[in-house]
PDB file of N, CA and C in Angstrom:
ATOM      1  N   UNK A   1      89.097  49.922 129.046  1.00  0.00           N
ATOM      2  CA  UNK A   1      90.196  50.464 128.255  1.00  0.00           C
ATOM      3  C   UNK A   1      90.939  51.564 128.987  1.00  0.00           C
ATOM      4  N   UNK A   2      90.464  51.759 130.106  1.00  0.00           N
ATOM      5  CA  UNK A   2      91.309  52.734 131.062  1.00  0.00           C
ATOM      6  C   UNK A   2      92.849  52.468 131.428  1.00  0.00           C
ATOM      7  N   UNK A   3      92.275  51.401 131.206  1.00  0.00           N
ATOM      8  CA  UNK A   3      94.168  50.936 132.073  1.00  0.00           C
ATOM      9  C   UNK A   3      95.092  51.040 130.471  1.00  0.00           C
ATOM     10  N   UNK A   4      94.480  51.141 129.343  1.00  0.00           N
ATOM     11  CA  UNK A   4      95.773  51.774 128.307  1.00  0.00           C
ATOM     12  C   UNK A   4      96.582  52.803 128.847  1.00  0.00           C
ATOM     13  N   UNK A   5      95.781  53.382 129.191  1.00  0.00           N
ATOM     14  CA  UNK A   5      96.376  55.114 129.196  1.00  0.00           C
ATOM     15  C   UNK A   5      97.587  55.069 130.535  1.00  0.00           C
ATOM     16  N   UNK A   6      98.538  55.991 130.217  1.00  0.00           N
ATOM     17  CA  UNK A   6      99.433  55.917 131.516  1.00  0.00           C
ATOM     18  C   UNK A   6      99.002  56.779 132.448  1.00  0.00           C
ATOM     19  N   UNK A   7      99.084  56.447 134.028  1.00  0.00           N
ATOM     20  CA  UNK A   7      98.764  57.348 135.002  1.00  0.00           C
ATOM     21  C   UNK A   7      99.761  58.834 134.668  1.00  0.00           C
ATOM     22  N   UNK A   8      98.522  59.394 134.868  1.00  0.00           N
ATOM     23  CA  UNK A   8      98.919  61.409 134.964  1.00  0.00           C
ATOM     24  C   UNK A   8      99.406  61.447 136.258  1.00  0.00           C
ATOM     25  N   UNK A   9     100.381  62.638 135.963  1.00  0.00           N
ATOM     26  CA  UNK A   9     101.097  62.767 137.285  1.00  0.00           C
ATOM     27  C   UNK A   9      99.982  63.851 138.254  1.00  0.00           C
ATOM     28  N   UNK A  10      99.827  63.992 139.368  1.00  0.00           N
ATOM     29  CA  UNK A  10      99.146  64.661 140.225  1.00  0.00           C
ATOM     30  C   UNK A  10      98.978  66.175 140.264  1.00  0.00           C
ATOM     31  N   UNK A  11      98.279  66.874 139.994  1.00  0.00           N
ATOM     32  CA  UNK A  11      98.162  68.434 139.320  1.00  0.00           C
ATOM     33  C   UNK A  11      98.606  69.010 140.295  1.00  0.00           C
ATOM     34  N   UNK A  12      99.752  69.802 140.195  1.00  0.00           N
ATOM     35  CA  UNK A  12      99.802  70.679 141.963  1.00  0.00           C
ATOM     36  C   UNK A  12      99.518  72.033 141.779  1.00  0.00           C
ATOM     37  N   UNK A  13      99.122  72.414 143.547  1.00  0.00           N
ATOM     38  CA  UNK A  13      98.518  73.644 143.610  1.00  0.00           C
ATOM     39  C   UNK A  13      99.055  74.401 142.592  1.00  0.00           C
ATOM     40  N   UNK A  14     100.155  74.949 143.091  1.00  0.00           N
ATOM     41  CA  UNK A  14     101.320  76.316 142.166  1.00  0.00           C
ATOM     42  C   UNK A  14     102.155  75.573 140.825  1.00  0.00           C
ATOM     43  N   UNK A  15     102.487  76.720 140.044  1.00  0.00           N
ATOM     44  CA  UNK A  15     103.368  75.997 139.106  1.00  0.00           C
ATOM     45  C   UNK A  15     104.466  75.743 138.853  1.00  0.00           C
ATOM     46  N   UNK A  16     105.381  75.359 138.985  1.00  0.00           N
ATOM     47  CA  UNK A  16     106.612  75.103 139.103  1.00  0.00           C
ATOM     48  C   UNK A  16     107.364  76.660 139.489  1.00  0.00           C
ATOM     49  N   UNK A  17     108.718  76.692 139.771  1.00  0.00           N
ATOM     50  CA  UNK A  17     109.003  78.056 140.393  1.00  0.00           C
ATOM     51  C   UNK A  17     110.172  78.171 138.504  1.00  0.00           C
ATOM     52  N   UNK A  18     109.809  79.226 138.343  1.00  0.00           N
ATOM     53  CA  UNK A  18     110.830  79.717 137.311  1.00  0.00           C
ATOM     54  C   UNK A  18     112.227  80.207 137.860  1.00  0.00           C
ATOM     55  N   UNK A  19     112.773  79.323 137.039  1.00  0.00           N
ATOM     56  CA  UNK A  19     114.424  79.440 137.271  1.00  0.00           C
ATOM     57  C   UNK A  19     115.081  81.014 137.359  1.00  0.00           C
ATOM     58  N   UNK A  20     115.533  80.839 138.536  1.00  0.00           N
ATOM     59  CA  UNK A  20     116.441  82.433 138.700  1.00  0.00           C
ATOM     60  C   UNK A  20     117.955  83.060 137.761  1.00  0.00           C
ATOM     61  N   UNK A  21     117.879  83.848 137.492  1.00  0.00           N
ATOM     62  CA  UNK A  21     118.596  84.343 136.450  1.00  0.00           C
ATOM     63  C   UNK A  21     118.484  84.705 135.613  1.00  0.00           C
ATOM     64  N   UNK A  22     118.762  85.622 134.091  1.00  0.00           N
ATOM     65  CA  UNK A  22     118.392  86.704 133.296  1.00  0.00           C
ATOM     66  C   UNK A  22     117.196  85.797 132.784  1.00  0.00           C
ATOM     67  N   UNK A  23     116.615  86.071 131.873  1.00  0.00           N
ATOM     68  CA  UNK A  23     115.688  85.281 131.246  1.00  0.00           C
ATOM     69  C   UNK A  23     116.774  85.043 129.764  1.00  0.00           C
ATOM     70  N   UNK A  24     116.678  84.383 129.042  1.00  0.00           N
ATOM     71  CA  UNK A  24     117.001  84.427 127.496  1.00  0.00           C
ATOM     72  C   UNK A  24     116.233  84.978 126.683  1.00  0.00           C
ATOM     73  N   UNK A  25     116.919  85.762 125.887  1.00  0.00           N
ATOM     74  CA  UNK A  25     115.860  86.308 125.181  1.00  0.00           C
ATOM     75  C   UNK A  25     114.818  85.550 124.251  1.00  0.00           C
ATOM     76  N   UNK A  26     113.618  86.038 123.672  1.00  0.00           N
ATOM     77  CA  UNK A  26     112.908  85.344 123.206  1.00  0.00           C
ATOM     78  C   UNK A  26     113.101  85.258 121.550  1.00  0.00           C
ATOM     79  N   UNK A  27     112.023  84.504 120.906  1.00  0.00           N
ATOM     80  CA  UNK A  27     113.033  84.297 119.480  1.00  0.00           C
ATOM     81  C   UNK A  27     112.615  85.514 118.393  1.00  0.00           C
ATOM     82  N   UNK A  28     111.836  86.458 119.144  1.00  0.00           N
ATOM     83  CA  UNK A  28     111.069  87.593 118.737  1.00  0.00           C
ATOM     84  C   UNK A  28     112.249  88.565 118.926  1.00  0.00           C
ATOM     85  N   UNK A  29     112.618  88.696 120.306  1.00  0.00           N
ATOM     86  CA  UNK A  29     113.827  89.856 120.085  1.00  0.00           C
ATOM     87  C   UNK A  29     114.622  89.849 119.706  1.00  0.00           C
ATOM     88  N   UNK A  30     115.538  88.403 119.607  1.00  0.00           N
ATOM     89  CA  UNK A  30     116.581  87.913 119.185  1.00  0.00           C
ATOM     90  C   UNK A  30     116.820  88.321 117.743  1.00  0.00           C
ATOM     91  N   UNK A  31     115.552  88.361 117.020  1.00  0.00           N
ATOM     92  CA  UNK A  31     115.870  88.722 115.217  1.00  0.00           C
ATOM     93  C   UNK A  31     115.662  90.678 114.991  1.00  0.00           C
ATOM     94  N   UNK A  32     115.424  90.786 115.665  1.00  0.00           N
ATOM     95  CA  UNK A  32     115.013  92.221 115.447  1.00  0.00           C
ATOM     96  C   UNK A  32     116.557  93.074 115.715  1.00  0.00           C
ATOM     97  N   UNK A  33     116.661  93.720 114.952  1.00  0.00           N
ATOM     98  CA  UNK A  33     118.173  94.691 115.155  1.00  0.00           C
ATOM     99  C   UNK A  33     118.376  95.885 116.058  1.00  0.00           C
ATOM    100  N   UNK A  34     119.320  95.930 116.653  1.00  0.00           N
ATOM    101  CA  UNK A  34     119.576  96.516 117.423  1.00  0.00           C
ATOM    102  C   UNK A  34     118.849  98.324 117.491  1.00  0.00           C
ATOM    103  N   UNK A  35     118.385  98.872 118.606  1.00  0.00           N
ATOM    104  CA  UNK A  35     117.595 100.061 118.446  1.00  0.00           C
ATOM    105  C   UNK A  35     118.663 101.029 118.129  1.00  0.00           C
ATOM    106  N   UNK A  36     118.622 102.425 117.580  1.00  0.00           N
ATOM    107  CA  UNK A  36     119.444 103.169 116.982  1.00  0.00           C
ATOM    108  C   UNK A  36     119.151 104.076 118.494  1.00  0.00           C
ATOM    109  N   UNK A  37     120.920 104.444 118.679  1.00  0.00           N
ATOM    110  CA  UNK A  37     121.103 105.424 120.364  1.00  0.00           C
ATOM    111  C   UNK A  37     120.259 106.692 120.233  1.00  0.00           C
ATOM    112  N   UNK A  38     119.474 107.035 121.201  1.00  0.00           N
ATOM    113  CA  UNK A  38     118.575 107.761 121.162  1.00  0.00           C
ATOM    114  C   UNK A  38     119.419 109.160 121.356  1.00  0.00           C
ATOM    115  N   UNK A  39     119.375 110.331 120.398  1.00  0.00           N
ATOM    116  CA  UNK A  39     120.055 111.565 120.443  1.00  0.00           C
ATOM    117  C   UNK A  39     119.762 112.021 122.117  1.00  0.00           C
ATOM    118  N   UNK A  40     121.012 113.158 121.459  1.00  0.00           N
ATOM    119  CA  UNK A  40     120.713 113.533 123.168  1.00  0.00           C
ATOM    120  C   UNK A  40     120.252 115.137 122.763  1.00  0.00           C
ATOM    121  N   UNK A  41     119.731 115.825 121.930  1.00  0.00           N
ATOM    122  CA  UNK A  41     119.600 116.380 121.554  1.00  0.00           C
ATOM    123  C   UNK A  41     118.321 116.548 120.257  1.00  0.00           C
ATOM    124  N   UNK A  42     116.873 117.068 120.649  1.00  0.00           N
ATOM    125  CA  UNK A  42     116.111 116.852 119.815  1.00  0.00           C
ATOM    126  C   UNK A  42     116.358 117.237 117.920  1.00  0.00           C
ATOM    127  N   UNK A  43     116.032 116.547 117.411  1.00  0.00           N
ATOM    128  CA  UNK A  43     116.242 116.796 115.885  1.00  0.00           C
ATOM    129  C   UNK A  43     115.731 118.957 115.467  1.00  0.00           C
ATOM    130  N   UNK A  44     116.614 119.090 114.908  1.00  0.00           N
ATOM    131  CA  UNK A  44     116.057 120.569 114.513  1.00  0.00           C
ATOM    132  C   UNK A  44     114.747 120.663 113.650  1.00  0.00           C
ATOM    133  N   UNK A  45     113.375 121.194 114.194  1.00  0.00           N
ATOM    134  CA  UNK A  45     112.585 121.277 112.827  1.00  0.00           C
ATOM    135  C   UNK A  45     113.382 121.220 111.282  1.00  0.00           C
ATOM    136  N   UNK A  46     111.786 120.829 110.698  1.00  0.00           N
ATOM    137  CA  UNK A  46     112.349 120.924 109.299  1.00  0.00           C
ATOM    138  C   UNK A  46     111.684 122.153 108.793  1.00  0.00           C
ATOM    139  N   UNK A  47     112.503 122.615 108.170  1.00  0.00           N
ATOM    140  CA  UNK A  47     112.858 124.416 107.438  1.00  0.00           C
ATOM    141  C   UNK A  47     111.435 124.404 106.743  1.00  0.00           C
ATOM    142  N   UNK A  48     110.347 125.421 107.078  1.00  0.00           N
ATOM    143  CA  UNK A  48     108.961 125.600 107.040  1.00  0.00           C
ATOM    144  C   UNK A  48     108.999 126.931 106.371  1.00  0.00           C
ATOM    145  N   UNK A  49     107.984 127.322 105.639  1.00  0.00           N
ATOM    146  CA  UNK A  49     107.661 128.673 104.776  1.00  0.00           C
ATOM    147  C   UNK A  49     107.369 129.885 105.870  1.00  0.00           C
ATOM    148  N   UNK A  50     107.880 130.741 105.869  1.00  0.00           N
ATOM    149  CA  UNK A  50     107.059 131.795 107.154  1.00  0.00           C
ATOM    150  C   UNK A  50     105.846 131.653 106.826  1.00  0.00           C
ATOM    151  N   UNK A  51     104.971 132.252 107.902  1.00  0.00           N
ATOM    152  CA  UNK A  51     103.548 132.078 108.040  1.00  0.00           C
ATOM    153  C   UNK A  51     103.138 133.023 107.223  1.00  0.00           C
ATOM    154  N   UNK A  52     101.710 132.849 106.086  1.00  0.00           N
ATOM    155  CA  UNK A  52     101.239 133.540 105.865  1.00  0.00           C
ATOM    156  C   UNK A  52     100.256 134.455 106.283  1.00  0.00           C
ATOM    157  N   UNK A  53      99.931 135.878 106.125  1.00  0.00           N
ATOM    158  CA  UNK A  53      98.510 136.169 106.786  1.00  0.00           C
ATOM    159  C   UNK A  53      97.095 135.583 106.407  1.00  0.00           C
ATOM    160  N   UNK A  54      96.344 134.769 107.627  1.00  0.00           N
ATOM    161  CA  UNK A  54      95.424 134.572 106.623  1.00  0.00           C
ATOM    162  C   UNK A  54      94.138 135.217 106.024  1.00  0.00           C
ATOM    163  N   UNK A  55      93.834 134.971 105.004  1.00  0.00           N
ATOM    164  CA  UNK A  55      92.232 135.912 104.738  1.00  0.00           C
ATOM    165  C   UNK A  55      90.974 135.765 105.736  1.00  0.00           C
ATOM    166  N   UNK A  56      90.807 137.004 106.369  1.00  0.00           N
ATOM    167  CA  UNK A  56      89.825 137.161 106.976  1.00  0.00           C
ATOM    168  C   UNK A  56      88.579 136.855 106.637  1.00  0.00           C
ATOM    169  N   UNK A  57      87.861 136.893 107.258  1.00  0.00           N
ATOM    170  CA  UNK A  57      86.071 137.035 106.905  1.00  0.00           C
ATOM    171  C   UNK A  57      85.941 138.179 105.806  1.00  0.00           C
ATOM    172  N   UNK A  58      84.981 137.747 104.757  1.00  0.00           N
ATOM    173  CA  UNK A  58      85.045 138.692 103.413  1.00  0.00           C
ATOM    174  C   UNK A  58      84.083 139.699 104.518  1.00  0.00           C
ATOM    175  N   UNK A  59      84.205 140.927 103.765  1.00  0.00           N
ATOM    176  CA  UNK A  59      83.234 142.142 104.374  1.00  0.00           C
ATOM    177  C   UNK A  59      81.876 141.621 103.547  1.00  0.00           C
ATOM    178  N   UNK A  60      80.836 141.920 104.761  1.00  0.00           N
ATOM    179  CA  UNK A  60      79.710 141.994 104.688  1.00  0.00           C
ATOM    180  C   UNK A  60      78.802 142.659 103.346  1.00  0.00           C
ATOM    181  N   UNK A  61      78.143 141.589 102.365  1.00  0.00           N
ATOM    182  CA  UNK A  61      77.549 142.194 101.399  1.00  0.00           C
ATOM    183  C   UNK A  61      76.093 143.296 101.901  1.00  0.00           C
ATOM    184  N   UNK A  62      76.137 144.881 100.802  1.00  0.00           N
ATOM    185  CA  UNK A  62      75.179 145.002 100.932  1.00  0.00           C
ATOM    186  C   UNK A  62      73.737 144.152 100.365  1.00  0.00           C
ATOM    187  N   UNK A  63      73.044 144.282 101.423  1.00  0.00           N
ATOM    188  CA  UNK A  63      71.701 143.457 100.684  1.00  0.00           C
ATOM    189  C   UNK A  63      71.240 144.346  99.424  1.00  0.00           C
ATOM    190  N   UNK A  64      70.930 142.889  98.342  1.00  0.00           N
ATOM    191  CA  UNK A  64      70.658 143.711  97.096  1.00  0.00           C
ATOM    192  C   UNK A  64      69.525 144.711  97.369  1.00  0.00           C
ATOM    193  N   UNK A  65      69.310 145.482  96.364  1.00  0.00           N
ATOM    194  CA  UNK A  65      68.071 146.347  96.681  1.00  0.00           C
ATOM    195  C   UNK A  65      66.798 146.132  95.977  1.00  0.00           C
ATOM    196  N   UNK A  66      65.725 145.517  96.806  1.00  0.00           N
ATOM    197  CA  UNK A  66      64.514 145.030  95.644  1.00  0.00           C
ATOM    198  C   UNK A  66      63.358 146.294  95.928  1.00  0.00           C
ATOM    199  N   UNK A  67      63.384 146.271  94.432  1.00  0.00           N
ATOM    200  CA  UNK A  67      62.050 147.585  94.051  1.00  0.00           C
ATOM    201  C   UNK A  67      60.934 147.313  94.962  1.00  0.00           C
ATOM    202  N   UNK A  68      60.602 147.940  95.593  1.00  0.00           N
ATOM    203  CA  UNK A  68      59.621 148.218  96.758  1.00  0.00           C
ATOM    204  C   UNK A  68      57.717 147.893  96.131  1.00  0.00           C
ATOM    205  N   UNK A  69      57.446 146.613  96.823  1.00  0.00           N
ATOM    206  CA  UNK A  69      56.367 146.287  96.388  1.00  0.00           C
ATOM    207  C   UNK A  69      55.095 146.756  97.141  1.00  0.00           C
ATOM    208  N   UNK A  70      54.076 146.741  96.630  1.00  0.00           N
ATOM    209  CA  UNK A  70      52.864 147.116  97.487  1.00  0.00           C
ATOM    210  C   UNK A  70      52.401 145.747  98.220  1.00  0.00           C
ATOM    211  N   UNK A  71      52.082 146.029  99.415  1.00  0.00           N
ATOM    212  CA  UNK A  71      51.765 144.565 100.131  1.00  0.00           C
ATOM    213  C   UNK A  71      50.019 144.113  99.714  1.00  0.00           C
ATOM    214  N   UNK A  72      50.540 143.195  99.325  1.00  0.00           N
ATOM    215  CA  UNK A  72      48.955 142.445  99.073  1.00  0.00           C
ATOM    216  C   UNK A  72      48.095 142.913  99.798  1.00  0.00           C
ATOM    217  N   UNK A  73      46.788 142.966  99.228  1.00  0.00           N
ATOM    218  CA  UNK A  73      45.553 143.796 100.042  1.00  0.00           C
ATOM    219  C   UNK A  73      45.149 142.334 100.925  1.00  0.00           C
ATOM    220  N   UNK A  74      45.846 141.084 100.603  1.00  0.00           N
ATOM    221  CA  UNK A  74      45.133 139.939 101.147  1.00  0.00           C
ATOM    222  C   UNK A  74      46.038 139.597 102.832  1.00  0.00           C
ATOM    223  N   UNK A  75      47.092 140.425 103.236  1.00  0.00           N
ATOM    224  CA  UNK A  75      48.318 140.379 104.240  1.00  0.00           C
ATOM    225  C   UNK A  75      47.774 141.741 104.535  1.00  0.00           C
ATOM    226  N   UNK A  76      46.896 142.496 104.075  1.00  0.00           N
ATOM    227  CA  UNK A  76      46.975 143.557 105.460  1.00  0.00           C
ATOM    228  C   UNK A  76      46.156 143.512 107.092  1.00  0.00           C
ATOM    229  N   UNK A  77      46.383 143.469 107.962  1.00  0.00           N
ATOM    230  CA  UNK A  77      45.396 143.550 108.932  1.00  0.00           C
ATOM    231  C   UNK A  77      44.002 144.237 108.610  1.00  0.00           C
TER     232      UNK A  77
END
């Protein structure tokens, strides 16, 4: 059943040479709209609150004060 099939043409080394001249565009760029002209001049920030100061580290609590215990007779040396 070999001989159905039609002879393949002969695989060559390289692949054909691509035709010289612009390319056409593809059907991807073709739908997409035109890019908007890039300023020549960066956009001005947008109008921001002045900075506030911020809150520091709270000041250091004193340690509460606990009523002074007698040390276990079982912790003394």
């Amino acid at each position: 059943m070999r001989c159905a099939q039609r002879p393949r043409a002969p695989r060559t080394r390289y692949p054909t040479r691509a035709p010289s001249g612009p390319r056409p565009p593809s059907r991807s760029q073709a739908q997409t709209p035109p890019r908007s002209v890039p300023r020549l001049r960066p956009a001005p920030p947008p109008p921001s609150r002045p900075p506030q100061p911020r809150p520091g580290p709270a000041p250091p609590t004193p340690p509460a004060a606990r009523p002074a215990r007698p040390a276990s007779p079982g912790l003394v040396p």
